[in-house]
PDB file of N, CA and C in Angstrom:
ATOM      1  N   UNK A   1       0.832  -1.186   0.000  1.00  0.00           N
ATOM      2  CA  UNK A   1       0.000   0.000   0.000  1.00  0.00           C
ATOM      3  C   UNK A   1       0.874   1.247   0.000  1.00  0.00           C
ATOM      4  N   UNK A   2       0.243   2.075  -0.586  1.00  0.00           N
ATOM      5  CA  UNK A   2       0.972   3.646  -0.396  1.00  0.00           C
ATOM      6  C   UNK A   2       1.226   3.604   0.786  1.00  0.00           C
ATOM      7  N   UNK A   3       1.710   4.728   0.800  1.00  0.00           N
ATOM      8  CA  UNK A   3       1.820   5.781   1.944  1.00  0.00           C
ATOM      9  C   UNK A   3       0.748   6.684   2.171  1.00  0.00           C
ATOM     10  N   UNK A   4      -0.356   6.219   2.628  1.00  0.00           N
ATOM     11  CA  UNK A   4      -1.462   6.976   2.677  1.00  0.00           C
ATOM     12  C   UNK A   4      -1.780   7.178   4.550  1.00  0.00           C
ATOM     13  N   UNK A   5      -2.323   7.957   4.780  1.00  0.00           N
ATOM     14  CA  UNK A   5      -2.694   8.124   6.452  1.00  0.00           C
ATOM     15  C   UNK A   5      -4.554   7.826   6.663  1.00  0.00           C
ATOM     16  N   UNK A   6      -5.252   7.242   5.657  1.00  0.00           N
ATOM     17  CA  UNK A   6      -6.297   7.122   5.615  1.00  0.00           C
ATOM     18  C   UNK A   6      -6.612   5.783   4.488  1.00  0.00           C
ATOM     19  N   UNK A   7      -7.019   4.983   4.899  1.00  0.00           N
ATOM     20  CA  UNK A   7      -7.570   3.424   3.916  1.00  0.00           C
ATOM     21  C   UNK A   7      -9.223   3.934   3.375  1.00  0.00           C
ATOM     22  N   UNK A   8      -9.698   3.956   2.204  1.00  0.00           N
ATOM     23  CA  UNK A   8     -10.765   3.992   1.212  1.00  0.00           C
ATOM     24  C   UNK A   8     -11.621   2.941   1.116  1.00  0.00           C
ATOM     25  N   UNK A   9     -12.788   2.551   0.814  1.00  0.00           N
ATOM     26  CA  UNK A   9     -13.286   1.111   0.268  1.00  0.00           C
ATOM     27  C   UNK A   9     -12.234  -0.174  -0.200  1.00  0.00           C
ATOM     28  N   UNK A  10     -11.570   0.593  -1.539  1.00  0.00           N
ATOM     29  CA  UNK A  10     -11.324  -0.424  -2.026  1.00  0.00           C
ATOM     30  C   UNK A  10      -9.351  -0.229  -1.677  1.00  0.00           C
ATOM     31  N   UNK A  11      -9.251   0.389  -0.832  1.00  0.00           N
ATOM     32  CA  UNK A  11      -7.979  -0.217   0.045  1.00  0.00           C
ATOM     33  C   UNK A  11      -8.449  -1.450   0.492  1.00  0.00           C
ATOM     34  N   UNK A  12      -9.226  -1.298   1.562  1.00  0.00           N
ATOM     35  CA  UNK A  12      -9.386  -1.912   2.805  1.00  0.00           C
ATOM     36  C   UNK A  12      -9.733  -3.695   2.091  1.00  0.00           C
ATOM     37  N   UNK A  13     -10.540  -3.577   0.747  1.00  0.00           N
ATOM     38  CA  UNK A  13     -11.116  -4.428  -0.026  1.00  0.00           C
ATOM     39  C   UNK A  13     -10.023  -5.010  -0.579  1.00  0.00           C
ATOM     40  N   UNK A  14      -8.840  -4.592  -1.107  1.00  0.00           N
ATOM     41  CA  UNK A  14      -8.094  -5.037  -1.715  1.00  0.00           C
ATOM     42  C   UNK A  14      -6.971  -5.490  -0.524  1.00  0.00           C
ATOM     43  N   UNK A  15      -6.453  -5.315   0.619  1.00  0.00           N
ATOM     44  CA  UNK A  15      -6.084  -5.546   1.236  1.00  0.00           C
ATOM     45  C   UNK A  15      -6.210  -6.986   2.335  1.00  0.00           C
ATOM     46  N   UNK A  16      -7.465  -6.997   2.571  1.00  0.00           N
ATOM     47  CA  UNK A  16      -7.925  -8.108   2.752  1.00  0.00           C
ATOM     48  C   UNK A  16      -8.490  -9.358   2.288  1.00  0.00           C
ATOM     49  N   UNK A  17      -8.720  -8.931   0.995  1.00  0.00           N
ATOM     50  CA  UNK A  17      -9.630  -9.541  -0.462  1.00  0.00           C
ATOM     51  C   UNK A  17     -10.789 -10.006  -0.095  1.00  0.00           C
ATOM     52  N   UNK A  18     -11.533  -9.432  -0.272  1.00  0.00           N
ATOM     53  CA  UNK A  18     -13.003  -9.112   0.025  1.00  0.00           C
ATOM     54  C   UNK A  18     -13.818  -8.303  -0.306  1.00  0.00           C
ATOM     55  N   UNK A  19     -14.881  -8.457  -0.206  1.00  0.00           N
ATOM     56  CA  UNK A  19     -15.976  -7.617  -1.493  1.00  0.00           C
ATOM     57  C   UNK A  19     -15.902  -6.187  -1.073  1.00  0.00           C
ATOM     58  N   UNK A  20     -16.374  -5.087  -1.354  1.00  0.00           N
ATOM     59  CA  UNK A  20     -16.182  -4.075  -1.286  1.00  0.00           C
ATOM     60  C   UNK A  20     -17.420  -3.574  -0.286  1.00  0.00           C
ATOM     61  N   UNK A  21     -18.878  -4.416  -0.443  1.00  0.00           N
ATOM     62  CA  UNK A  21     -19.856  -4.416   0.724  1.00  0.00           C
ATOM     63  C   UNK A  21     -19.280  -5.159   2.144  1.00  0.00           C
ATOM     64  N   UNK A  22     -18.583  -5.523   1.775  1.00  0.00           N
ATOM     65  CA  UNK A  22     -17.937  -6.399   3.257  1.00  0.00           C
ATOM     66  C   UNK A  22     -17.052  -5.414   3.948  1.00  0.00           C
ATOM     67  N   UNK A  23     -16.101  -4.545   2.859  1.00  0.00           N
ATOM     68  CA  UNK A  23     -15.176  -3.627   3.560  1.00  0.00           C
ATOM     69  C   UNK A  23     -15.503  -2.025   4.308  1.00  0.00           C
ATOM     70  N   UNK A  24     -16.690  -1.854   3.632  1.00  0.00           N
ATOM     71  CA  UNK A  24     -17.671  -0.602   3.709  1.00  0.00           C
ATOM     72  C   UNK A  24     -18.191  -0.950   5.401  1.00  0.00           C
ATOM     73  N   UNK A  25     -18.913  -2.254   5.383  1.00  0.00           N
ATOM     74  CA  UNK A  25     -19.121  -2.862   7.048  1.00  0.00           C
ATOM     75  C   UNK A  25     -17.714  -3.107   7.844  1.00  0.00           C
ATOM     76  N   UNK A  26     -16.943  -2.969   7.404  1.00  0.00           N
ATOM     77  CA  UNK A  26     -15.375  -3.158   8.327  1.00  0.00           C
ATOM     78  C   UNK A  26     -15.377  -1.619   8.471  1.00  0.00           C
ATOM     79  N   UNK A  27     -15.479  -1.083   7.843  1.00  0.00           N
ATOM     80  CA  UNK A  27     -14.902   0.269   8.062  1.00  0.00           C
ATOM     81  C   UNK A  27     -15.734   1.316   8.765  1.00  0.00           C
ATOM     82  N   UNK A  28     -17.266   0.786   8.821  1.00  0.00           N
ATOM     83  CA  UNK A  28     -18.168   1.426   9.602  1.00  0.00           C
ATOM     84  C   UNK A  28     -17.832   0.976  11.104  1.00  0.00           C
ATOM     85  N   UNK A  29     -17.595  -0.391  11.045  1.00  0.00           N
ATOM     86  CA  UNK A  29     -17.020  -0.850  12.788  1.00  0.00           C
ATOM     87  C   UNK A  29     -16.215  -0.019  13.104  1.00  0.00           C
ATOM     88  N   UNK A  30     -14.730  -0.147  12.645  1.00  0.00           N
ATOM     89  CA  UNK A  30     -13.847   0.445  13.172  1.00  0.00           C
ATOM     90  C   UNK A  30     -13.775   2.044  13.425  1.00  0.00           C
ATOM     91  N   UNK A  31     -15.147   2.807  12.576  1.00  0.00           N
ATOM     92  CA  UNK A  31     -14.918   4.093  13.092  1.00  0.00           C
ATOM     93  C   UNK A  31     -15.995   4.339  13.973  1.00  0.00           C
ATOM     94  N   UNK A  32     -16.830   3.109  14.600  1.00  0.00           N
ATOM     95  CA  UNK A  32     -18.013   3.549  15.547  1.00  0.00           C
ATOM     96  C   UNK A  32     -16.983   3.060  16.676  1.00  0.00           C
ATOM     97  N   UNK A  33     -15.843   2.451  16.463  1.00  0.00           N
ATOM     98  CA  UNK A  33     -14.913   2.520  17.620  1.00  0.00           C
ATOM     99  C   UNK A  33     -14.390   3.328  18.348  1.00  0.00           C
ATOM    100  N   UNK A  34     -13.631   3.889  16.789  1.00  0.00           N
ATOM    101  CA  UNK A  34     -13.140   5.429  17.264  1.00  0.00           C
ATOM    102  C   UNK A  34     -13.955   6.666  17.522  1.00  0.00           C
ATOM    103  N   UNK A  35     -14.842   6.930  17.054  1.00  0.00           N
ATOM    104  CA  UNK A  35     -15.839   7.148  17.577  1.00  0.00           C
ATOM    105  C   UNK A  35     -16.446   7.443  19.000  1.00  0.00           C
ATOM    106  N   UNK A  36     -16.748   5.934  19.076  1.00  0.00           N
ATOM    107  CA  UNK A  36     -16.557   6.139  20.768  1.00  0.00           C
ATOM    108  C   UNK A  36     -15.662   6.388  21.793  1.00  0.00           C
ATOM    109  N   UNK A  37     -14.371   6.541  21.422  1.00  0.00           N
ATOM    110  CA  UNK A  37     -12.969   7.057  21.949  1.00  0.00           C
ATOM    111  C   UNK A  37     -12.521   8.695  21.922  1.00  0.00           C
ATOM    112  N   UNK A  38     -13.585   9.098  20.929  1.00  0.00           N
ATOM    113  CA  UNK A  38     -13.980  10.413  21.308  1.00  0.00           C
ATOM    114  C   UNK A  38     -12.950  10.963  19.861  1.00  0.00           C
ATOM    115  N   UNK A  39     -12.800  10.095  18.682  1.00  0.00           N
ATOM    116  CA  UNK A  39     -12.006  10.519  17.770  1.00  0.00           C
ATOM    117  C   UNK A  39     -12.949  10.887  16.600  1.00  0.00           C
ATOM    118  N   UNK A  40     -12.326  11.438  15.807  1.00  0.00           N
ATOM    119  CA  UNK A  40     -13.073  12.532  14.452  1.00  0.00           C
ATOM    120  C   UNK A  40     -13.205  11.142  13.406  1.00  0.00           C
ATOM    121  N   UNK A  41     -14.235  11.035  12.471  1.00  0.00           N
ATOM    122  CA  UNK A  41     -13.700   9.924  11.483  1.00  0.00           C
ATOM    123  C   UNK A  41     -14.282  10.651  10.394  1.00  0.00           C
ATOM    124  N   UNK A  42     -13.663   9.875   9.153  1.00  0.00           N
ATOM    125  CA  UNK A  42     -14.837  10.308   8.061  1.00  0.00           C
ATOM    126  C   UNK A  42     -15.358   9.292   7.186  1.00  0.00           C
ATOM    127  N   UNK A  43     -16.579   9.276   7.119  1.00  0.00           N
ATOM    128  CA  UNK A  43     -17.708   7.887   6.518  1.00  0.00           C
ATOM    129  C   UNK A  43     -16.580   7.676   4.832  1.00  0.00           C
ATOM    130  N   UNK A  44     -16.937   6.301   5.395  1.00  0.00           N
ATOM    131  CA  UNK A  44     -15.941   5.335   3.626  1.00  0.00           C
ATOM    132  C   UNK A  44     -14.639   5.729   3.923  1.00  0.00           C
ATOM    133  N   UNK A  45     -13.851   6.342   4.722  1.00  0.00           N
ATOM    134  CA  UNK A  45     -12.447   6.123   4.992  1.00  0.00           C
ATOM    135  C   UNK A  45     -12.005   5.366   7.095  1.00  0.00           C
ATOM    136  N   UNK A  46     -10.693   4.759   6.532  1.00  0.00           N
ATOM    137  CA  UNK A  46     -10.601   4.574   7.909  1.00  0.00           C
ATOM    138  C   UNK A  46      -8.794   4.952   8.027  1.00  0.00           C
ATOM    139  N   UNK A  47      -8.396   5.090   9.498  1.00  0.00           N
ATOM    140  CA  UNK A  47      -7.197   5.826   9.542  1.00  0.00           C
ATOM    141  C   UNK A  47      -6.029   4.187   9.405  1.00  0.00           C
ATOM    142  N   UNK A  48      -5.451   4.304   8.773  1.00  0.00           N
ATOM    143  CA  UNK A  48      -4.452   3.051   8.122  1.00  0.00           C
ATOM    144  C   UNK A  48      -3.926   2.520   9.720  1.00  0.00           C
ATOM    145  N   UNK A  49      -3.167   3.256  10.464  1.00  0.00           N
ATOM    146  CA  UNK A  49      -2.672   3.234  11.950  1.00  0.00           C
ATOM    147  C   UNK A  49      -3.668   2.280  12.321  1.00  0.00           C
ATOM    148  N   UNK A  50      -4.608   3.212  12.735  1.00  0.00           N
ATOM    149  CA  UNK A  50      -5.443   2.173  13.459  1.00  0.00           C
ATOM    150  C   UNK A  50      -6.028   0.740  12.261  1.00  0.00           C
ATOM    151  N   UNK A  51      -6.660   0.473  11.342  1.00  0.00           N
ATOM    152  CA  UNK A  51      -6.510  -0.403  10.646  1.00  0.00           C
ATOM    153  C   UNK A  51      -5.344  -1.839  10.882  1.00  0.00           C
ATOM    154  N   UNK A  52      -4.564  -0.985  10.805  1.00  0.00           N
ATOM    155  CA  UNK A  52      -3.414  -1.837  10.793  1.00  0.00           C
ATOM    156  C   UNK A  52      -3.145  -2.573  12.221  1.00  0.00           C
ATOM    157  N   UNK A  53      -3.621  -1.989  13.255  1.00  0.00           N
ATOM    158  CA  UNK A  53      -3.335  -1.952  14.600  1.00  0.00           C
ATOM    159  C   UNK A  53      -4.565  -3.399  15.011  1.00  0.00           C
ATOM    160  N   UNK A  54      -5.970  -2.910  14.180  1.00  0.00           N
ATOM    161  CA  UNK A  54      -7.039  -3.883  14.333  1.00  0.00           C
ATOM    162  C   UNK A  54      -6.881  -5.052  13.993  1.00  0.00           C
ATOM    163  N   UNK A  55      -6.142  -5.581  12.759  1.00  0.00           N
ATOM    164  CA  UNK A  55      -6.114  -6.342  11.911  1.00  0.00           C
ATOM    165  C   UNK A  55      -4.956  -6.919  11.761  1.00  0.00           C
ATOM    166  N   UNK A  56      -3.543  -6.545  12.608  1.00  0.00           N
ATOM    167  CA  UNK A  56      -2.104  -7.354  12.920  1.00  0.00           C
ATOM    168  C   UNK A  56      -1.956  -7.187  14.500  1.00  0.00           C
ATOM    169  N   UNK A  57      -2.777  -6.614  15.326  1.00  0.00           N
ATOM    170  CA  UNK A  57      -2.362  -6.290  16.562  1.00  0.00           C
ATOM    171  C   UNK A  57      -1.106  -5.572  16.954  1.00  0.00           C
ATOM    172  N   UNK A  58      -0.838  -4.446  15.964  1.00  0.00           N
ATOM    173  CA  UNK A  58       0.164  -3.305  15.610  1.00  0.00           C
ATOM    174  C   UNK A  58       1.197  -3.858  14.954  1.00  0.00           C
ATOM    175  N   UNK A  59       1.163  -5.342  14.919  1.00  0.00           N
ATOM    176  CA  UNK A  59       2.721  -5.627  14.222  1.00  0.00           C
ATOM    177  C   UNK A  59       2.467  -5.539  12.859  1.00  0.00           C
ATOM    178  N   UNK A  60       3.375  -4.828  11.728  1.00  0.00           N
ATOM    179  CA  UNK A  60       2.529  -4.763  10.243  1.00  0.00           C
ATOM    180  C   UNK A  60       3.207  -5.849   9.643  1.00  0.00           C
ATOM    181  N   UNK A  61       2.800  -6.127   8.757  1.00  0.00           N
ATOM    182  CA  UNK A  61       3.230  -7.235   7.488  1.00  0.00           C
ATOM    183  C   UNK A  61       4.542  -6.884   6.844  1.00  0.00           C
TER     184      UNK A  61
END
């Protein structure tokens, strides 16, 4: 992946390989997380950091 500070649909889709309705519901979880942690998000993106943090338990690939 780039160097991006924010994952899109079809990051998150292509990253995991999975449909793009499947990644849209991943990405709504993880920002009703942050969310509730009192953080800013924006709908159809998620922050790569945290992504990455959800989905290796911070260690990256």
């Amino acid at each position: 992946m780039e160097n991006k500070r924010f994952l899109n649909v079809n990051d998150v889709a292509d990253y995991l390989g999975i449909s793009v309705p499947t990644a849209y519901k991943i990405i709504r979880r993880l920002n009703d997380e942050l969310s509730k942690m009192g953080y800013l998000t924006v709908s159809g993106r998620v922050s790569k950091t945290y992504f990455e943090q959800k989905v290796y338990g911070g260690v990256t690939a």
